[in-house]
PDB file of N, CA and C in Angstrom:
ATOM      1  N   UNK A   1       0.836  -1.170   0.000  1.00  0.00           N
ATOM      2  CA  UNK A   1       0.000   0.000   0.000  1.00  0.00           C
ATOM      3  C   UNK A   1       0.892   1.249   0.000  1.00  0.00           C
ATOM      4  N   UNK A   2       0.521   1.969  -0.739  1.00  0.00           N
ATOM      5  CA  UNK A   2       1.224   3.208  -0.886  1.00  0.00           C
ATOM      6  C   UNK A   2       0.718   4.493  -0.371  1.00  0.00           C
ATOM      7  N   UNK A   3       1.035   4.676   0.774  1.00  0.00           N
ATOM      8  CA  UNK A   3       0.568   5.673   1.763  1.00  0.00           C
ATOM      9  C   UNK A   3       0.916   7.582   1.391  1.00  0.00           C
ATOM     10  N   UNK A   4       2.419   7.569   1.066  1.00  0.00           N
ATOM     11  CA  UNK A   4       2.727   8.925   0.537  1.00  0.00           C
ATOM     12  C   UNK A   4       2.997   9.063  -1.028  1.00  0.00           C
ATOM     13  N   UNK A   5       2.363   8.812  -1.445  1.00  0.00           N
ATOM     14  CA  UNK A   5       2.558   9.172  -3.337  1.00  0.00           C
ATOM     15  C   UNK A   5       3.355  10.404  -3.809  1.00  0.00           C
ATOM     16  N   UNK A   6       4.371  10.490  -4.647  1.00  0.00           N
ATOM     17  CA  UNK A   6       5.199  11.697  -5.205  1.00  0.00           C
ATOM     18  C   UNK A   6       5.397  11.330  -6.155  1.00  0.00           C
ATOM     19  N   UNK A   7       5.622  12.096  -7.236  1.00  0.00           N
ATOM     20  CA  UNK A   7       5.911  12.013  -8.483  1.00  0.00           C
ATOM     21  C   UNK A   7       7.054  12.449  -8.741  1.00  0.00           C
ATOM     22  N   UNK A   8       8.175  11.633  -9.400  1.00  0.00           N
ATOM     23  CA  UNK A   8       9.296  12.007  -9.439  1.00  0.00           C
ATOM     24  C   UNK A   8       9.913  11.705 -10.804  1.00  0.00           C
ATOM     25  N   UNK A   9      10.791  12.564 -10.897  1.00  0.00           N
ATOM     26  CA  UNK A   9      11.513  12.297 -12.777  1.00  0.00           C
ATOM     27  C   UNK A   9      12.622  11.853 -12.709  1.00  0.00           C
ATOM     28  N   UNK A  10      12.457  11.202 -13.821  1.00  0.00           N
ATOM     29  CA  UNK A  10      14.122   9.904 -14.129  1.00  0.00           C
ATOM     30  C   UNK A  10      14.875  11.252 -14.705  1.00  0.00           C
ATOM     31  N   UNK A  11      15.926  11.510 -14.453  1.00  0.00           N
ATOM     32  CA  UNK A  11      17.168  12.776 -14.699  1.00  0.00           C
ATOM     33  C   UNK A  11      17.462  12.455 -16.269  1.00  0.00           C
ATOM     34  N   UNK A  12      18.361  13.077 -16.666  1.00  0.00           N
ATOM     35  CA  UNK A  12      19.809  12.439 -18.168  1.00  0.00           C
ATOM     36  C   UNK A  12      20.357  11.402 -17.572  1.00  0.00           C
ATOM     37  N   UNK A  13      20.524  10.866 -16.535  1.00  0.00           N
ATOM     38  CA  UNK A  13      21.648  10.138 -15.997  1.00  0.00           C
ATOM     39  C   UNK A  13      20.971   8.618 -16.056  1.00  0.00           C
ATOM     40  N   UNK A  14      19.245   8.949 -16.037  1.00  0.00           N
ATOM     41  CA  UNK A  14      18.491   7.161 -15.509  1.00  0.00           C
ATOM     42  C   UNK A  14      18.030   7.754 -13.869  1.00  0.00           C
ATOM     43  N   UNK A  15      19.328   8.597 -12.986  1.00  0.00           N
ATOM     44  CA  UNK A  15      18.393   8.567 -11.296  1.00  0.00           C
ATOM     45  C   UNK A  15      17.279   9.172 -11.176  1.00  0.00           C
ATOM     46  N   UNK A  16      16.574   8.851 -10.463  1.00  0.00           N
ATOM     47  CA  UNK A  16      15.667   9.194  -9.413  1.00  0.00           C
ATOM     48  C   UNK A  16      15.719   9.352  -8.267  1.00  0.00           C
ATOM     49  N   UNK A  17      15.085  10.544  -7.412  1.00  0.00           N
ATOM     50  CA  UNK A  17      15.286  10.680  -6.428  1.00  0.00           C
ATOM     51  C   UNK A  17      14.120  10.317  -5.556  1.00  0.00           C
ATOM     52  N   UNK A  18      14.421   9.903  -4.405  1.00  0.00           N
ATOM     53  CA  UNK A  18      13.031   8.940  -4.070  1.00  0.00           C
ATOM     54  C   UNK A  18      13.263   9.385  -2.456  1.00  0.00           C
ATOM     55  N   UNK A  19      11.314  10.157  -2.459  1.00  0.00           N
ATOM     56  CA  UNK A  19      11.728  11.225  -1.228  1.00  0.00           C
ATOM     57  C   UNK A  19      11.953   9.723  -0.227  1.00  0.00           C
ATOM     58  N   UNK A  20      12.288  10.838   1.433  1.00  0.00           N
ATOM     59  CA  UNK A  20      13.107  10.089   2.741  1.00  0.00           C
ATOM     60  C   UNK A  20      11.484   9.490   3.449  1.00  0.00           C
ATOM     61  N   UNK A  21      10.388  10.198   2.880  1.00  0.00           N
ATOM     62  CA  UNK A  21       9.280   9.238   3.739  1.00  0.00           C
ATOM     63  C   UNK A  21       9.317   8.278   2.808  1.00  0.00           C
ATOM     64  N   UNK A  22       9.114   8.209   1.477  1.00  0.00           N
ATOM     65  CA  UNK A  22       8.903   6.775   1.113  1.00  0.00           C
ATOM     66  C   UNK A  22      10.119   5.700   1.400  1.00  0.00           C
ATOM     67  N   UNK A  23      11.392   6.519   1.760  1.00  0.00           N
ATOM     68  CA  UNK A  23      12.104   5.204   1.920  1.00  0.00           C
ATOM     69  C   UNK A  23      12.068   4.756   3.189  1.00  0.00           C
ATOM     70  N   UNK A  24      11.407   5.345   4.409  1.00  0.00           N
ATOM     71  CA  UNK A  24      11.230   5.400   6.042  1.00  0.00           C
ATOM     72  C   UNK A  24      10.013   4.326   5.306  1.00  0.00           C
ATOM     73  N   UNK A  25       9.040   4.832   4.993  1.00  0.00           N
ATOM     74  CA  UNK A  25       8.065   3.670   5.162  1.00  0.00           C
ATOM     75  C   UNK A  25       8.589   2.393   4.449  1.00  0.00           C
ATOM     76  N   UNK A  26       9.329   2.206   3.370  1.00  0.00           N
ATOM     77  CA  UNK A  26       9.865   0.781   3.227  1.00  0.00           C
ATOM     78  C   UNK A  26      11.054   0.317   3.903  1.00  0.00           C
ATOM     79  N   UNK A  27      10.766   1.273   4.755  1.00  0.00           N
ATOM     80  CA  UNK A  27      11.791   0.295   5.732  1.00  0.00           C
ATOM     81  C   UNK A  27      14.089   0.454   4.802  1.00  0.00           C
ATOM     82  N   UNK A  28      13.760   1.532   4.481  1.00  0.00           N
ATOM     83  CA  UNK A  28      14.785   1.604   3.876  1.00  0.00           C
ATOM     84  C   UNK A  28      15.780   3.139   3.892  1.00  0.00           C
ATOM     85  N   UNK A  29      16.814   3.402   4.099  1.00  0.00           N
ATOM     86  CA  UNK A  29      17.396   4.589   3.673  1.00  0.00           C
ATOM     87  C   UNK A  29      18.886   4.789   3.158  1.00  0.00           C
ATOM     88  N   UNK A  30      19.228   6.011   3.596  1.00  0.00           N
ATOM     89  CA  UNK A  30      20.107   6.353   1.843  1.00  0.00           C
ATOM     90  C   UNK A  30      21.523   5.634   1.611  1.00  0.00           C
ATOM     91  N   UNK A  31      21.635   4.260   2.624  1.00  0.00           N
ATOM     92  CA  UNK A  31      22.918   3.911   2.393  1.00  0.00           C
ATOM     93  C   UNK A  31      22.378   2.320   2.195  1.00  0.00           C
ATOM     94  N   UNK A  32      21.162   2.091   2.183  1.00  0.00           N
ATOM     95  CA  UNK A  32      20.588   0.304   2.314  1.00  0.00           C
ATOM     96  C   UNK A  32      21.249  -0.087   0.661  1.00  0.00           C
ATOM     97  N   UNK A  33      21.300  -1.428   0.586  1.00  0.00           N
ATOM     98  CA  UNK A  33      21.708  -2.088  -0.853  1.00  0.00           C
ATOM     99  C   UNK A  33      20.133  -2.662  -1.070  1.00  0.00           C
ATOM    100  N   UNK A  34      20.052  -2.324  -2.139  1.00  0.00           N
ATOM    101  CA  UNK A  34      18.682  -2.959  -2.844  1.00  0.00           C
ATOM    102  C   UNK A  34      19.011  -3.351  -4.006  1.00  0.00           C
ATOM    103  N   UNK A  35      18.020  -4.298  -4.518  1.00  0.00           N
ATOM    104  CA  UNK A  35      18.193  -5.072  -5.926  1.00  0.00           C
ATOM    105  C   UNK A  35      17.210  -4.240  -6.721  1.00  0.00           C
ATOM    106  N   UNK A  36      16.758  -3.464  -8.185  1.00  0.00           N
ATOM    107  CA  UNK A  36      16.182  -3.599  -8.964  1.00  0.00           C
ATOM    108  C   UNK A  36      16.107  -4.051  -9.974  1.00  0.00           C
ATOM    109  N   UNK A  37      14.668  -4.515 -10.209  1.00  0.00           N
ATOM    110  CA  UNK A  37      14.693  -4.467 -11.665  1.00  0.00           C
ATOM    111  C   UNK A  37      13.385  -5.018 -11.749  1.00  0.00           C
ATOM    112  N   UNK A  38      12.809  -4.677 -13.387  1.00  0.00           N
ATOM    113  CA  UNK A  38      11.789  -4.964 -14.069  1.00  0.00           C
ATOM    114  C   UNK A  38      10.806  -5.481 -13.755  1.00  0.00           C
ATOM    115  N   UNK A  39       9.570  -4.819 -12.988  1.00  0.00           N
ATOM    116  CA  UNK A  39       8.163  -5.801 -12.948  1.00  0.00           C
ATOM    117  C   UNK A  39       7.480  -6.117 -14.351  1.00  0.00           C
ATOM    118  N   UNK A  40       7.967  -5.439 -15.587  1.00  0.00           N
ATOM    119  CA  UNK A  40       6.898  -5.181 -16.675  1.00  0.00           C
ATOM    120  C   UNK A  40       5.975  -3.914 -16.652  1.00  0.00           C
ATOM    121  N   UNK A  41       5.331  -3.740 -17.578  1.00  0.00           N
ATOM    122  CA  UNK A  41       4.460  -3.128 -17.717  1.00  0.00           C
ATOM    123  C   UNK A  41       4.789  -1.656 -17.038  1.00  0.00           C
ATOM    124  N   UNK A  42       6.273  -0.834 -17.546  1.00  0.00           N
ATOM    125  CA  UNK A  42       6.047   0.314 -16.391  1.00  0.00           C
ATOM    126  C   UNK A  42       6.373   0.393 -15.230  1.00  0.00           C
ATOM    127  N   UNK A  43       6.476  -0.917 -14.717  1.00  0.00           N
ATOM    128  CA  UNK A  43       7.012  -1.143 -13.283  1.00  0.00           C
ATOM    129  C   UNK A  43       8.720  -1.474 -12.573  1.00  0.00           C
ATOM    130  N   UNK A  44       9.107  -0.788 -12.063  1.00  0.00           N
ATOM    131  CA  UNK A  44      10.029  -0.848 -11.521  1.00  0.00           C
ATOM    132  C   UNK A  44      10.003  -1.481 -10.047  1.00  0.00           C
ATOM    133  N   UNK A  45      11.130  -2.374  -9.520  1.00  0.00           N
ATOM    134  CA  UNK A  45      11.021  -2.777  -7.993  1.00  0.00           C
ATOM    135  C   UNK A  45      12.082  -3.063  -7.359  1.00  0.00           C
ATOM    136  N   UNK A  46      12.205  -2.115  -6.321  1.00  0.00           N
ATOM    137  CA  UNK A  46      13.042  -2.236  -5.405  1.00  0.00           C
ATOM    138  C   UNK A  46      13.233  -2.922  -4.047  1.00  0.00           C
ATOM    139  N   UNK A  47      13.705  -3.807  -3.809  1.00  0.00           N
ATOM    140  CA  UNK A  47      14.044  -5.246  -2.722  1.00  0.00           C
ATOM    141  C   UNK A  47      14.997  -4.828  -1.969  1.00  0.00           C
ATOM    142  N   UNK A  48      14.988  -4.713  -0.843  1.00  0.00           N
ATOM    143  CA  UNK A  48      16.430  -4.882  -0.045  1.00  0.00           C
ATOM    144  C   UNK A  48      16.690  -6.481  -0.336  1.00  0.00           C
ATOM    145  N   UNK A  49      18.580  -5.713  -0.571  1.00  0.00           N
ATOM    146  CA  UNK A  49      19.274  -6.871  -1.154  1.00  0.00           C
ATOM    147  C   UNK A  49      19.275  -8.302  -0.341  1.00  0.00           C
ATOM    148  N   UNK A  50      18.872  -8.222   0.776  1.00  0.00           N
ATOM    149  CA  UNK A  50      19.280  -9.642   2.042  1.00  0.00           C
ATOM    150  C   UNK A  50      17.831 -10.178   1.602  1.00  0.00           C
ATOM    151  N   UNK A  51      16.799  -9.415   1.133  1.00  0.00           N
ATOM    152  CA  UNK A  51      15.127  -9.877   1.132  1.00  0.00           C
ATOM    153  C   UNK A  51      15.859 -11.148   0.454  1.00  0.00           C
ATOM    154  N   UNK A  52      16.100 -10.113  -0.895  1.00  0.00           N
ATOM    155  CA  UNK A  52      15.788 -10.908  -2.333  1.00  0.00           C
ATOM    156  C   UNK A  52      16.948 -12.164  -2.440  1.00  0.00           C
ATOM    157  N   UNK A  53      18.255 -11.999  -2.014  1.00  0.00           N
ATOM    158  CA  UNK A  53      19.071 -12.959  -1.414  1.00  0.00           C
ATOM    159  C   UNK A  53      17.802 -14.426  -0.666  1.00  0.00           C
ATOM    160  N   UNK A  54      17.813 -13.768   0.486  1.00  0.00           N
ATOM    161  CA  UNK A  54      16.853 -15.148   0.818  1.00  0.00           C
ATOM    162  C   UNK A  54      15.529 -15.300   0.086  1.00  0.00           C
ATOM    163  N   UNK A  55      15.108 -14.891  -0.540  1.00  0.00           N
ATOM    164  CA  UNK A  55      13.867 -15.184  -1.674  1.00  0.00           C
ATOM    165  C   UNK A  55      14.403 -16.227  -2.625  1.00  0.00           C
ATOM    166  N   UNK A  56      15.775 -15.803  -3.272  1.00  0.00           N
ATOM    167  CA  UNK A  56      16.390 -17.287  -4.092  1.00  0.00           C
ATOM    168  C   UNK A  56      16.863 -18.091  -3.558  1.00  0.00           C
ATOM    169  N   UNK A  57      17.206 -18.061  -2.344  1.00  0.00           N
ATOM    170  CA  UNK A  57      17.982 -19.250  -1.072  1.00  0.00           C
ATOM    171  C   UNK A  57      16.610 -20.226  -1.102  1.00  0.00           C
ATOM    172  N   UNK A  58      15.361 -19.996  -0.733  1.00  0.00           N
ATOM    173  CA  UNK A  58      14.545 -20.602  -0.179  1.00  0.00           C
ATOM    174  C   UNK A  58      13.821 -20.668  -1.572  1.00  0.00           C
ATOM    175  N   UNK A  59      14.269 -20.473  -2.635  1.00  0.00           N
ATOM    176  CA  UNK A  59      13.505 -20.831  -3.982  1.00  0.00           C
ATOM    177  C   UNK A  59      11.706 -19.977  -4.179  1.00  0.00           C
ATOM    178  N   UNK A  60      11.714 -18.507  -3.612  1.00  0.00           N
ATOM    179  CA  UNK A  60      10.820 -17.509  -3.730  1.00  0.00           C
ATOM    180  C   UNK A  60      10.903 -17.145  -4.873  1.00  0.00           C
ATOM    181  N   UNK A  61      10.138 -16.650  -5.897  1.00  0.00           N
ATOM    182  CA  UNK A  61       9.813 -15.898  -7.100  1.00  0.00           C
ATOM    183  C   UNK A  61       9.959 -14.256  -6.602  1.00  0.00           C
ATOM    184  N   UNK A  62      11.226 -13.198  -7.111  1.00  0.00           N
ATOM    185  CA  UNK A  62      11.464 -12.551  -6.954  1.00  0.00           C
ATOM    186  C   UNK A  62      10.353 -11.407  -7.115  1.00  0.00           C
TER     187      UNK A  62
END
């Protein structure tokens, strides 16, 4: 559920800046390692890296 919604623009570079409440509410901030990549359709997704680590340890669909 997405509680604080912002709209934010991909730069020249590809970054985004992704405000400090949305990364407080996922449980995440500006030094965590996360995995992305590709939901499809438009979608982008970001995992802390230890999630998605044990998601393929225990044979989870990323």
């Amino acid at each position: 559920m997405i509680r604080e919604p912002a709209q934010v623009t991909i730069d020249a570079s590809g970054r985004v800046q992704i405000p400090l409440g949305i990364l407080a509410e996922a449980g995440l901030d500006t030094k965590s390692p996360v995995l992305a990549y590709s939901d499809g359709d438009g979608r982008i997704v970001l995992r802390r890296l230890n999630d998605a680590i044990d998601d393929l340890l225990l044979g989870e669909e990323l």
